[in-house]
PDB file of N, CA and C in Angstrom:
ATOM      1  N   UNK A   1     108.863  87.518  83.196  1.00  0.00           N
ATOM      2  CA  UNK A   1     108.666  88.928  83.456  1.00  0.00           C
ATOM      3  C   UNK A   1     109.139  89.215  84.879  1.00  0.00           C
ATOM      4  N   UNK A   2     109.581  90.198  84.900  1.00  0.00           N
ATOM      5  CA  UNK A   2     110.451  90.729  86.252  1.00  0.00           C
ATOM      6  C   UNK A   2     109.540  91.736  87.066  1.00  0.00           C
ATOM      7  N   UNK A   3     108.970  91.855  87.946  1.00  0.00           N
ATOM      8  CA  UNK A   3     107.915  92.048  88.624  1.00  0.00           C
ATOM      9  C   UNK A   3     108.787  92.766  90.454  1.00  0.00           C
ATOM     10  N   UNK A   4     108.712  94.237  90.425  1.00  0.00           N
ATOM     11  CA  UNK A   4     108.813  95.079  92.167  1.00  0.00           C
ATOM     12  C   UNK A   4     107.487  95.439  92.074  1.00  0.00           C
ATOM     13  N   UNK A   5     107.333  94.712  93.378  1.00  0.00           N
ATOM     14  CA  UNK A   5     106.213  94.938  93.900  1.00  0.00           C
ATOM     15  C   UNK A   5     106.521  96.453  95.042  1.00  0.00           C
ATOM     16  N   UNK A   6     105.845  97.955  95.370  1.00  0.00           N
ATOM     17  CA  UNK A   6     105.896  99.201  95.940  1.00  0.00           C
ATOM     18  C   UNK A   6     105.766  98.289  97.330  1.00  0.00           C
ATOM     19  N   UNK A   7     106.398  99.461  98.508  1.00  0.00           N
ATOM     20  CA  UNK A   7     106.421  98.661  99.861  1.00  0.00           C
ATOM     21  C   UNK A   7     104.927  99.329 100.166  1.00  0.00           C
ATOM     22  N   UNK A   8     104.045  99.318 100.042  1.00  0.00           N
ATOM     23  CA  UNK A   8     102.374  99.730 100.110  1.00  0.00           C
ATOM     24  C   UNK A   8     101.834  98.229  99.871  1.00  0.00           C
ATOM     25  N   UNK A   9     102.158  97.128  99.242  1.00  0.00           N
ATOM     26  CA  UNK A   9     101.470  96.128  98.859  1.00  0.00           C
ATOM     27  C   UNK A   9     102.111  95.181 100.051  1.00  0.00           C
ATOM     28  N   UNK A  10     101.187  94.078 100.115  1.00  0.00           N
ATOM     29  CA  UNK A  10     101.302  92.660 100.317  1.00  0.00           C
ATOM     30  C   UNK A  10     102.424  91.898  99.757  1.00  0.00           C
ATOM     31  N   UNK A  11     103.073  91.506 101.131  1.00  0.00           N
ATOM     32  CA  UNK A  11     104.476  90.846 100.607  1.00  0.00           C
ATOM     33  C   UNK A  11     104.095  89.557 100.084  1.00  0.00           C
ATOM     34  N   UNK A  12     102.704  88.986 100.538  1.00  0.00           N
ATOM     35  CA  UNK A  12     102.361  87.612 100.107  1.00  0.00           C
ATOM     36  C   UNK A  12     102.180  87.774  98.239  1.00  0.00           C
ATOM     37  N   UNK A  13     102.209  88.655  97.905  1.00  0.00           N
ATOM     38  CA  UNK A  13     101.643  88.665  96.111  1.00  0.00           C
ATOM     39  C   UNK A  13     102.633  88.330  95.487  1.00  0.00           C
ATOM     40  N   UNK A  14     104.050  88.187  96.114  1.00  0.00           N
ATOM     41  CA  UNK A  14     105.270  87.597  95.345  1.00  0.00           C
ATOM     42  C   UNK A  14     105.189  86.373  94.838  1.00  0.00           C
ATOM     43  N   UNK A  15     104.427  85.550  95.934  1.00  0.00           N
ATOM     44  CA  UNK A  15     103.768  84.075  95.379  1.00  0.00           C
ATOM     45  C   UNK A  15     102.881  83.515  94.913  1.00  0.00           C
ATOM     46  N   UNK A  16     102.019  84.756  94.485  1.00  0.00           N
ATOM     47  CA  UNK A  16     101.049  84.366  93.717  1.00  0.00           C
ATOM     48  C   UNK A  16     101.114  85.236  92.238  1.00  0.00           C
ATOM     49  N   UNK A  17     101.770  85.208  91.857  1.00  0.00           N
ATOM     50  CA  UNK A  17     101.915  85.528  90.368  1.00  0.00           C
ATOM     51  C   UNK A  17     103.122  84.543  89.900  1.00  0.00           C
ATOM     52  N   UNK A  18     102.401  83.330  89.319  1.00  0.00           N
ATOM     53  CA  UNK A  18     103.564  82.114  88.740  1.00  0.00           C
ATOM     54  C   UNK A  18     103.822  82.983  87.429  1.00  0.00           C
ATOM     55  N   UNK A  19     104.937  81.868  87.035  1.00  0.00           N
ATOM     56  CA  UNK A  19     105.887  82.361  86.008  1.00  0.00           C
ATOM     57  C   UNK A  19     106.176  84.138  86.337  1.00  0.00           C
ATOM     58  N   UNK A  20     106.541  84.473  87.269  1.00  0.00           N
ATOM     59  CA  UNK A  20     107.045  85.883  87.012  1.00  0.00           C
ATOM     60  C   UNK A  20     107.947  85.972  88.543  1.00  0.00           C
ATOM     61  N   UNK A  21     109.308  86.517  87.989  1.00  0.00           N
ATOM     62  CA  UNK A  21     109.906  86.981  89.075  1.00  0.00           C
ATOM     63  C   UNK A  21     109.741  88.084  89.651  1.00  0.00           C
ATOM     64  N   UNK A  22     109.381  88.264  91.037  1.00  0.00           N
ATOM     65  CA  UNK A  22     108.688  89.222  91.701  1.00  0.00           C
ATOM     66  C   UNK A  22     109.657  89.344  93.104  1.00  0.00           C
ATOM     67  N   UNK A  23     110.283  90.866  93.144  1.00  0.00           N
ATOM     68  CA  UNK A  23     110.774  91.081  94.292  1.00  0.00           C
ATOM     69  C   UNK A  23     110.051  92.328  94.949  1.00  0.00           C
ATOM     70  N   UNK A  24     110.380  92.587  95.966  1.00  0.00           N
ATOM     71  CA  UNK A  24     109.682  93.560  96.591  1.00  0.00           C
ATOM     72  C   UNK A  24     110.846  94.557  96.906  1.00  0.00           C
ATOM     73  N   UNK A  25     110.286  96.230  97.004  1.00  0.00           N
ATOM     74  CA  UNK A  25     111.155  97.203  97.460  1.00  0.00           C
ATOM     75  C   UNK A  25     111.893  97.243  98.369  1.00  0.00           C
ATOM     76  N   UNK A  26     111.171  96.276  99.187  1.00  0.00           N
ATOM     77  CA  UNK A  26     111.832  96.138 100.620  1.00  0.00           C
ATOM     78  C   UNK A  26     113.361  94.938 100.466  1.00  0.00           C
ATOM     79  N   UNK A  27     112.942  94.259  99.719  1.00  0.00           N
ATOM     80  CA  UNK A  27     113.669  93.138  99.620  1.00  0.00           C
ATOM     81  C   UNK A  27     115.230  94.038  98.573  1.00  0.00           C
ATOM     82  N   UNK A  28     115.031  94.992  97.918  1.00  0.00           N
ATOM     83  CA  UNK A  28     116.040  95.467  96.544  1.00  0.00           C
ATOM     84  C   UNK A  28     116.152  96.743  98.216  1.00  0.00           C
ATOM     85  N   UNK A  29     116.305  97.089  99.100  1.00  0.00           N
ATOM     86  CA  UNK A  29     116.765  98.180  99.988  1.00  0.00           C
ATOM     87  C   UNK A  29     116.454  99.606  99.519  1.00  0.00           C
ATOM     88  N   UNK A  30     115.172  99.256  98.797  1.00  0.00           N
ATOM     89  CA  UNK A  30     114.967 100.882  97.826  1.00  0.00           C
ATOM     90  C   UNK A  30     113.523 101.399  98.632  1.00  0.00           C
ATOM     91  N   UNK A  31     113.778 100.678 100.163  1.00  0.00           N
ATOM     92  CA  UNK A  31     112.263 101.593 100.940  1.00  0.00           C
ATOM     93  C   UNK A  31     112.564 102.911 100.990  1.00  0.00           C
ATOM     94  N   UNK A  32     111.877 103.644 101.377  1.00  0.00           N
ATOM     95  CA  UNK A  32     111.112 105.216 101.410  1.00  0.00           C
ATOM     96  C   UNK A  32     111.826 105.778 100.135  1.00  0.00           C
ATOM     97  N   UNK A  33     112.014 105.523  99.391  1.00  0.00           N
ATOM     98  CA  UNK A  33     112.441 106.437  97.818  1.00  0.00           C
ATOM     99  C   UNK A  33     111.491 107.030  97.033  1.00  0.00           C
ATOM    100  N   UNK A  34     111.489 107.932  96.398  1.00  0.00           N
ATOM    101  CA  UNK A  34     110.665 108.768  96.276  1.00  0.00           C
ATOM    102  C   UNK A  34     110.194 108.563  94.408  1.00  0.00           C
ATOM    103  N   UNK A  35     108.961 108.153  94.902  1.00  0.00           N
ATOM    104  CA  UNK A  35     108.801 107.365  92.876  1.00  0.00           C
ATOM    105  C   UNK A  35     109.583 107.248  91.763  1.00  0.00           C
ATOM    106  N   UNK A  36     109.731 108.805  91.488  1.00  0.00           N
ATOM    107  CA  UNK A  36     110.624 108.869  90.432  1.00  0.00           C
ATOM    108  C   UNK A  36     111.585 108.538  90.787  1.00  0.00           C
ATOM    109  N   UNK A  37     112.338 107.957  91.727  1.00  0.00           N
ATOM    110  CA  UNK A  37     113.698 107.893  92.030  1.00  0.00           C
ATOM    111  C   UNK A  37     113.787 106.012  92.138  1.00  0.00           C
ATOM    112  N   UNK A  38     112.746 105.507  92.297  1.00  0.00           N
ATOM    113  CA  UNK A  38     111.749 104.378  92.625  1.00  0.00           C
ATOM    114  C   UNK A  38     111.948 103.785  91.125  1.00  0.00           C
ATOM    115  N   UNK A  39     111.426 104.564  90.476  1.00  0.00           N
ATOM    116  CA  UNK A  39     110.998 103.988  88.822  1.00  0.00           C
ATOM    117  C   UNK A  39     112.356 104.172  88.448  1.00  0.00           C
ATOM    118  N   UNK A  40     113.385 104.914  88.363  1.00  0.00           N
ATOM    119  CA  UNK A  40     114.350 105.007  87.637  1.00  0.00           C
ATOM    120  C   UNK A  40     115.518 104.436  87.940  1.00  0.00           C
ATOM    121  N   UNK A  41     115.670 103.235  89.528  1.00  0.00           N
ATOM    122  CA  UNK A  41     116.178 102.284  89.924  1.00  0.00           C
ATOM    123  C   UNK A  41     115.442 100.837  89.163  1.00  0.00           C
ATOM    124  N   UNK A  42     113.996 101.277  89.110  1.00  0.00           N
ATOM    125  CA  UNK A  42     113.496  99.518  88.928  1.00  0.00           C
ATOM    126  C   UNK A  42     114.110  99.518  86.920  1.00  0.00           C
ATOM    127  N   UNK A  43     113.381 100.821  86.438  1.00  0.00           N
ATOM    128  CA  UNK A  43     113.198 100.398  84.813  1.00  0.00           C
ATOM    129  C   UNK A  43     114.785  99.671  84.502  1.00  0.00           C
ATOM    130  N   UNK A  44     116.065  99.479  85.772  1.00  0.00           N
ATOM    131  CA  UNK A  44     117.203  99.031  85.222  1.00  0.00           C
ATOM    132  C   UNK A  44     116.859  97.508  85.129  1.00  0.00           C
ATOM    133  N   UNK A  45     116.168  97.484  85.874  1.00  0.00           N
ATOM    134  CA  UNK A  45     116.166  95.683  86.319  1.00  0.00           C
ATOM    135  C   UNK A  45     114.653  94.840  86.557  1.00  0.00           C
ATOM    136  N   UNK A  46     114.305  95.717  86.391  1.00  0.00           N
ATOM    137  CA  UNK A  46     112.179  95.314  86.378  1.00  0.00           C
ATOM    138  C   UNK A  46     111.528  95.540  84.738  1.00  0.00           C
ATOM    139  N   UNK A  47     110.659  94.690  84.849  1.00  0.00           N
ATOM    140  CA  UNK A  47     109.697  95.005  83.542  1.00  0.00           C
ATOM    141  C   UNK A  47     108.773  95.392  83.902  1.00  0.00           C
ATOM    142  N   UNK A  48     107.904  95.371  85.158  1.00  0.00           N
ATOM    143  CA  UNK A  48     106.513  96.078  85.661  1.00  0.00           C
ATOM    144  C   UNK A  48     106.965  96.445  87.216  1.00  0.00           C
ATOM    145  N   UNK A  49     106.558  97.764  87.584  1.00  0.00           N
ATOM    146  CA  UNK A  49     106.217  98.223  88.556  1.00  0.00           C
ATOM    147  C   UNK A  49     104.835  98.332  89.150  1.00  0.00           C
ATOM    148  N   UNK A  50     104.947  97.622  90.279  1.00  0.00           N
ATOM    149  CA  UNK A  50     102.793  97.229  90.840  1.00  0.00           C
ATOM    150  C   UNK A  50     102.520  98.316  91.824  1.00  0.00           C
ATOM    151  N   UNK A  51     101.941  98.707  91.718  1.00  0.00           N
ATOM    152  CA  UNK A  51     101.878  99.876  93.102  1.00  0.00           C
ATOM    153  C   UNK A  51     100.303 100.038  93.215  1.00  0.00           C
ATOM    154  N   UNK A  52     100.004 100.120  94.706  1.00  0.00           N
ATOM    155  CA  UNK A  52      98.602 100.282  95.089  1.00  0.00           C
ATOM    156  C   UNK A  52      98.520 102.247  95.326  1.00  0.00           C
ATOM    157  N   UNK A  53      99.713 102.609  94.776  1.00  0.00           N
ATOM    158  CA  UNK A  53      99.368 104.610  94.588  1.00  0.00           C
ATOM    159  C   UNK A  53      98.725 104.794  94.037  1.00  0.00           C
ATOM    160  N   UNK A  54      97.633 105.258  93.767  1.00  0.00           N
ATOM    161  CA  UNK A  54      96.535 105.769  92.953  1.00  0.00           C
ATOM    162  C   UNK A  54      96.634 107.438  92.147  1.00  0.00           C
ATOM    163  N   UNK A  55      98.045 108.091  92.702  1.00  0.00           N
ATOM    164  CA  UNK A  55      98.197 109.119  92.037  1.00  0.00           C
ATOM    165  C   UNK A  55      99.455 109.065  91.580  1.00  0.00           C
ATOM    166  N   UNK A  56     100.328 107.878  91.251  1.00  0.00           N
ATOM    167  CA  UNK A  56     101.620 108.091  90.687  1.00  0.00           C
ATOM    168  C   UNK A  56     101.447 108.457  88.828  1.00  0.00           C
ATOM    169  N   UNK A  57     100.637 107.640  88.626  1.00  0.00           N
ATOM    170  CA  UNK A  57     100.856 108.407  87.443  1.00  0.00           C
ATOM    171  C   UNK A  57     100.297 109.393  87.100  1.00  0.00           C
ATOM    172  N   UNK A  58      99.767 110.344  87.836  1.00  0.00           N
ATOM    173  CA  UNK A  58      99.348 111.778  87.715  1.00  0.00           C
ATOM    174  C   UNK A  58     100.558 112.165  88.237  1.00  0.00           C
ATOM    175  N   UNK A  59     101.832 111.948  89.367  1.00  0.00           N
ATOM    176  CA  UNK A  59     102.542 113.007  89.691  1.00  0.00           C
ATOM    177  C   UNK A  59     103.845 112.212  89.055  1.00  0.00           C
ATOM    178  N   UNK A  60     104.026 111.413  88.304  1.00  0.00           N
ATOM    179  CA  UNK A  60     105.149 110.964  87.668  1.00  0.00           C
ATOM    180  C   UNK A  60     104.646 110.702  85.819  1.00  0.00           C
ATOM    181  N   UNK A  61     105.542 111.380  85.048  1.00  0.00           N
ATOM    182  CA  UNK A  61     105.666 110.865  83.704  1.00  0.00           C
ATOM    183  C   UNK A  61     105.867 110.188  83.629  1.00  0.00           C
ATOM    184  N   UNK A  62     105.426 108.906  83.631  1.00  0.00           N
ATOM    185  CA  UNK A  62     105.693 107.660  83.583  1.00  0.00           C
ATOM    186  C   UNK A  62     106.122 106.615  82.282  1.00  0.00           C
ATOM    187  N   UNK A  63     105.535 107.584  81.031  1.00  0.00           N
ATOM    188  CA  UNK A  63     105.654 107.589  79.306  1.00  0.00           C
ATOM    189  C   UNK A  63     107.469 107.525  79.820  1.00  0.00           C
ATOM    190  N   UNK A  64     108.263 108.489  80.224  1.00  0.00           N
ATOM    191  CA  UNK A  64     109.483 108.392  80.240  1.00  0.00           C
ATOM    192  C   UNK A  64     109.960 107.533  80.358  1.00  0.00           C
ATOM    193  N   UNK A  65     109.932 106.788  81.415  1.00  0.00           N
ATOM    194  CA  UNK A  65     110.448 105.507  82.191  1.00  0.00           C
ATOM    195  C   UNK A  65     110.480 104.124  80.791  1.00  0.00           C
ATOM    196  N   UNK A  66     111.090 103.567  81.178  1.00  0.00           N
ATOM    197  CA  UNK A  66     111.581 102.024  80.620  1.00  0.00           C
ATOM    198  C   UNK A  66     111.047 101.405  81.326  1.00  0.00           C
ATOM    199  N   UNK A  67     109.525 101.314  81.834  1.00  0.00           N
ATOM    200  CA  UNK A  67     109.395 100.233  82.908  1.00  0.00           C
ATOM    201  C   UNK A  67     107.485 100.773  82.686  1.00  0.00           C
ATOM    202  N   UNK A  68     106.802  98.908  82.746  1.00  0.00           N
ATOM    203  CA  UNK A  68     105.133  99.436  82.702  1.00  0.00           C
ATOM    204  C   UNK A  68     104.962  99.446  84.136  1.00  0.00           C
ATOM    205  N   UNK A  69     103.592 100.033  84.801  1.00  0.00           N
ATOM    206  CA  UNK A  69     102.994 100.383  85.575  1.00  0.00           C
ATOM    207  C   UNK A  69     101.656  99.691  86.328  1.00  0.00           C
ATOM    208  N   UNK A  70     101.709  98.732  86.933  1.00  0.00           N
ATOM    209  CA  UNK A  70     100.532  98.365  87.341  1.00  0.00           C
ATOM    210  C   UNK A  70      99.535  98.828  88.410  1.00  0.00           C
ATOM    211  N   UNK A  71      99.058  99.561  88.562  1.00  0.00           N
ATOM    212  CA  UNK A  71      98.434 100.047  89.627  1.00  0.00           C
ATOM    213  C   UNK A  71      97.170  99.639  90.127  1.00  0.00           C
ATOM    214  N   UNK A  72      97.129  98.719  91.720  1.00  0.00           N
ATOM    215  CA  UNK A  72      95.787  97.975  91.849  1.00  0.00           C
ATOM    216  C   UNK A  72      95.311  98.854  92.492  1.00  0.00           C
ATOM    217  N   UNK A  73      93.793  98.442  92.772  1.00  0.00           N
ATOM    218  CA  UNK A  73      93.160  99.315  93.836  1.00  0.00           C
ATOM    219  C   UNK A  73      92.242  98.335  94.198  1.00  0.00           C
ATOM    220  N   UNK A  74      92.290  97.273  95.425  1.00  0.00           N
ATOM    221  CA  UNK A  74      91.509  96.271  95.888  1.00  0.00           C
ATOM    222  C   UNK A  74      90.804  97.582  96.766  1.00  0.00           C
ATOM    223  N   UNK A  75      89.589  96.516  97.415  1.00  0.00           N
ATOM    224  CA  UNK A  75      88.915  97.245  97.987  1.00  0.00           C
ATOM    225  C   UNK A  75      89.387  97.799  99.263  1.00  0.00           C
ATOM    226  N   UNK A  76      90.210  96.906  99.779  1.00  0.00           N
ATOM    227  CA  UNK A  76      91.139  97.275 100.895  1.00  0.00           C
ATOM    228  C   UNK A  76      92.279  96.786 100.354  1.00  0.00           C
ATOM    229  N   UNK A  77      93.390  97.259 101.346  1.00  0.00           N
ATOM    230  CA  UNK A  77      94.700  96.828 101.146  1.00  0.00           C
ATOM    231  C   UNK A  77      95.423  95.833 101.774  1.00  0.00           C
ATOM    232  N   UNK A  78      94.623  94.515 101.826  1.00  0.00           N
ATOM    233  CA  UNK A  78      94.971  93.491 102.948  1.00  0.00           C
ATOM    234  C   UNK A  78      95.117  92.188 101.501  1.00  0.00           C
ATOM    235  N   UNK A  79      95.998  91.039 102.130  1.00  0.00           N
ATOM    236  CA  UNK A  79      95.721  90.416 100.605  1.00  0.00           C
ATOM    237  C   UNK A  79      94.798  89.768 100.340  1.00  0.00           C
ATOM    238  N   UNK A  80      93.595  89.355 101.317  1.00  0.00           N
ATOM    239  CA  UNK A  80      92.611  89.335 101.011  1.00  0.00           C
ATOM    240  C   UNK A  80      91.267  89.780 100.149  1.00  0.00           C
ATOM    241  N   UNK A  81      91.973  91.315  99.536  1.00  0.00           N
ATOM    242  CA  UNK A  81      91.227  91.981  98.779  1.00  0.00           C
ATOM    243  C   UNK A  81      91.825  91.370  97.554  1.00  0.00           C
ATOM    244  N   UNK A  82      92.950  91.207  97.592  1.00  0.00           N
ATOM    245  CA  UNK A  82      93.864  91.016  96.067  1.00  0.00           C
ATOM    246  C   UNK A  82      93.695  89.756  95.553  1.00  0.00           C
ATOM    247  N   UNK A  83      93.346  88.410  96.271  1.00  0.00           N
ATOM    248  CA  UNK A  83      92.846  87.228  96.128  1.00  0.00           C
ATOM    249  C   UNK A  83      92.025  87.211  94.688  1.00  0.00           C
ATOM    250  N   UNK A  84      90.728  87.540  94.731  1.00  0.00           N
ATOM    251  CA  UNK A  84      90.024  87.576  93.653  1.00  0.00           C
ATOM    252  C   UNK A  84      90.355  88.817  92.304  1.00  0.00           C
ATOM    253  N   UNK A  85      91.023  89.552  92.471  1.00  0.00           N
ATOM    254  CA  UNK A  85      92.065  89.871  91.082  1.00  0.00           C
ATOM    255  C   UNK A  85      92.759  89.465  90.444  1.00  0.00           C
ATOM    256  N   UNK A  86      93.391  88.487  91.475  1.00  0.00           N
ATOM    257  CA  UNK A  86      94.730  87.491  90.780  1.00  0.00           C
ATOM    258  C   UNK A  86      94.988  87.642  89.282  1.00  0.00           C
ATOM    259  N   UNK A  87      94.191  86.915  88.802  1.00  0.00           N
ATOM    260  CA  UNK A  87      93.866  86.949  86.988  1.00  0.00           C
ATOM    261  C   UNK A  87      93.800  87.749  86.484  1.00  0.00           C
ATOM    262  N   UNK A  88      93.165  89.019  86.643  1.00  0.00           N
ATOM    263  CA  UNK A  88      92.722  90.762  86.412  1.00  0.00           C
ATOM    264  C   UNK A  88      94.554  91.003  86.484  1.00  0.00           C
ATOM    265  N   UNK A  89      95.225  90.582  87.789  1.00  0.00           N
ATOM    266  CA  UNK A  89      97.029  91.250  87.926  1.00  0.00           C
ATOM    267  C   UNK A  89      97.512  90.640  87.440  1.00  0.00           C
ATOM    268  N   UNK A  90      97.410  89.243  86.997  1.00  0.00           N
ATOM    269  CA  UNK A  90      98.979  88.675  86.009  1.00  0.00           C
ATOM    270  C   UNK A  90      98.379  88.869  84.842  1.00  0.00           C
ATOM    271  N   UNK A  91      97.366  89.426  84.299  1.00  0.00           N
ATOM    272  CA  UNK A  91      97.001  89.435  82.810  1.00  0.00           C
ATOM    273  C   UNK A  91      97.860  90.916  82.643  1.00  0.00           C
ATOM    274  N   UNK A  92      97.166  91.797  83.545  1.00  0.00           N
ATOM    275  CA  UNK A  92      97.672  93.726  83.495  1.00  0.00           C
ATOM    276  C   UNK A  92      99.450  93.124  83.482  1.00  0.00           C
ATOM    277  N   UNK A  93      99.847  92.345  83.909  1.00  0.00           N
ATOM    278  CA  UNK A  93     101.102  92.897  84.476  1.00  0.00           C
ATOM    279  C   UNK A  93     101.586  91.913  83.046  1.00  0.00           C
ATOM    280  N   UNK A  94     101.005  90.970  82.257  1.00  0.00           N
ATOM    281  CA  UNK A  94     101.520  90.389  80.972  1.00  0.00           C
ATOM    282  C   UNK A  94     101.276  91.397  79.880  1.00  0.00           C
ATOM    283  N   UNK A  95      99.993  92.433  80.024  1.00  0.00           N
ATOM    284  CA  UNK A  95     100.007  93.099  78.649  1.00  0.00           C
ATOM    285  C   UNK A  95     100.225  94.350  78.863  1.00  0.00           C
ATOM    286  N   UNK A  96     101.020  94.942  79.984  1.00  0.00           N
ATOM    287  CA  UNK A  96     101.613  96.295  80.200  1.00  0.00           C
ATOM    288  C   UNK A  96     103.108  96.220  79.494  1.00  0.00           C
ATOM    289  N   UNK A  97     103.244  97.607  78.843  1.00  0.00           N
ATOM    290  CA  UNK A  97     104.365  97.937  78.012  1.00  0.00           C
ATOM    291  C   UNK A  97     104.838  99.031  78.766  1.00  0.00           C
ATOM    292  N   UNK A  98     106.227  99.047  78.435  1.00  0.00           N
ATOM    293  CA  UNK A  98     107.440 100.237  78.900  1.00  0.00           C
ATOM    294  C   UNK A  98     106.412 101.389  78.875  1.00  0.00           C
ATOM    295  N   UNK A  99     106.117 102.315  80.053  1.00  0.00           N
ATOM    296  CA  UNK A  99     105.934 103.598  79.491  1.00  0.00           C
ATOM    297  C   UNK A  99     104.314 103.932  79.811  1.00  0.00           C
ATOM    298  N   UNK A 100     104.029 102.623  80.337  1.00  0.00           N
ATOM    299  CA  UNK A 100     102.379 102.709  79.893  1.00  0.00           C
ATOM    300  C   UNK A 100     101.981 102.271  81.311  1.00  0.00           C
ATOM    301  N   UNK A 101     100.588 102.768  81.794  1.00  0.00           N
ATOM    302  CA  UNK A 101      99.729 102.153  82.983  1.00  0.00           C
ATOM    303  C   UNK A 101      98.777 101.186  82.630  1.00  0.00           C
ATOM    304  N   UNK A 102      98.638 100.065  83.575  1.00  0.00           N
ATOM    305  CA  UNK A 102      97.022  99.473  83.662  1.00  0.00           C
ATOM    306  C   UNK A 102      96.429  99.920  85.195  1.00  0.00           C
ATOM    307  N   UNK A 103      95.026 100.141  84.957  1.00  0.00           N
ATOM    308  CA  UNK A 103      95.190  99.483  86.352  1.00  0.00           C
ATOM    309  C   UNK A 103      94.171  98.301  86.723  1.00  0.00           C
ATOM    310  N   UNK A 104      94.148  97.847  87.902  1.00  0.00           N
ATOM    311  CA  UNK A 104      93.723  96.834  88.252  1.00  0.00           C
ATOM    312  C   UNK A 104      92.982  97.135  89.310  1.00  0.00           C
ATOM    313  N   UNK A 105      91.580  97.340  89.025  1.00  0.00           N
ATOM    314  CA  UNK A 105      89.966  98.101  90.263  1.00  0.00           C
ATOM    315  C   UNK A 105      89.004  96.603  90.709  1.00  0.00           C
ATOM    316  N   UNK A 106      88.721  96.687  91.999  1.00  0.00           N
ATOM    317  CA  UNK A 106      87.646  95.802  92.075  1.00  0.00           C
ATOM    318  C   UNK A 106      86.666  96.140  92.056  1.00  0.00           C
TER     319      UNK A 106
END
């Protein structure tokens, strides 16, 4: 599974989701782009989009897109919060489909 991680997250989470290739926004030159413009670069070349936005899929149709949606919300945004989700994010990010959100709450 092909895995962009939003430039809002922890660059360390690239290495902690085995079996999945995981690049970051920063790393594909697609910083400050504007979601929809975001989602409709990744759905070419990603199978999940992770984002710690808590209102993208209220301000993006996201049903449109070719690409699932993971959206965490640790308690903070350090990767220390994301540590004990681990399992909660590679499960969301194995049973998310094109089109569709999970999200992932501590």
């Amino acid at each position: 599974m092909k895995v962009l991680l939003d430039e809002s997250l922890p660059r360390e989470l690239c290495g902690l989701l085995p079996g999945h290739e995981v690049a970051t926004v920063q790393q594909r030159g697609w910083r400050s782009r504007s979601n929809g413009d975001l989602l409709r670069l990744a759905e070419t070349e990603f199978d999940v989009f992770m984002t710690a936005d808590q209102n993208l899929e209220y301000q993006q149709h996201v049903a449109r897109f070719k690409i699932g949606v993971v959206v965490l919300a640790p308690s903070r945004n350090r990767i220390e919060s994301y540590l004990p989700l681990l399992a909660d994010i590679a499960a969301a990010v194995d049973r998310v489909k094109p089109g569709k959100v999970i999200r992932v709450a501590a």
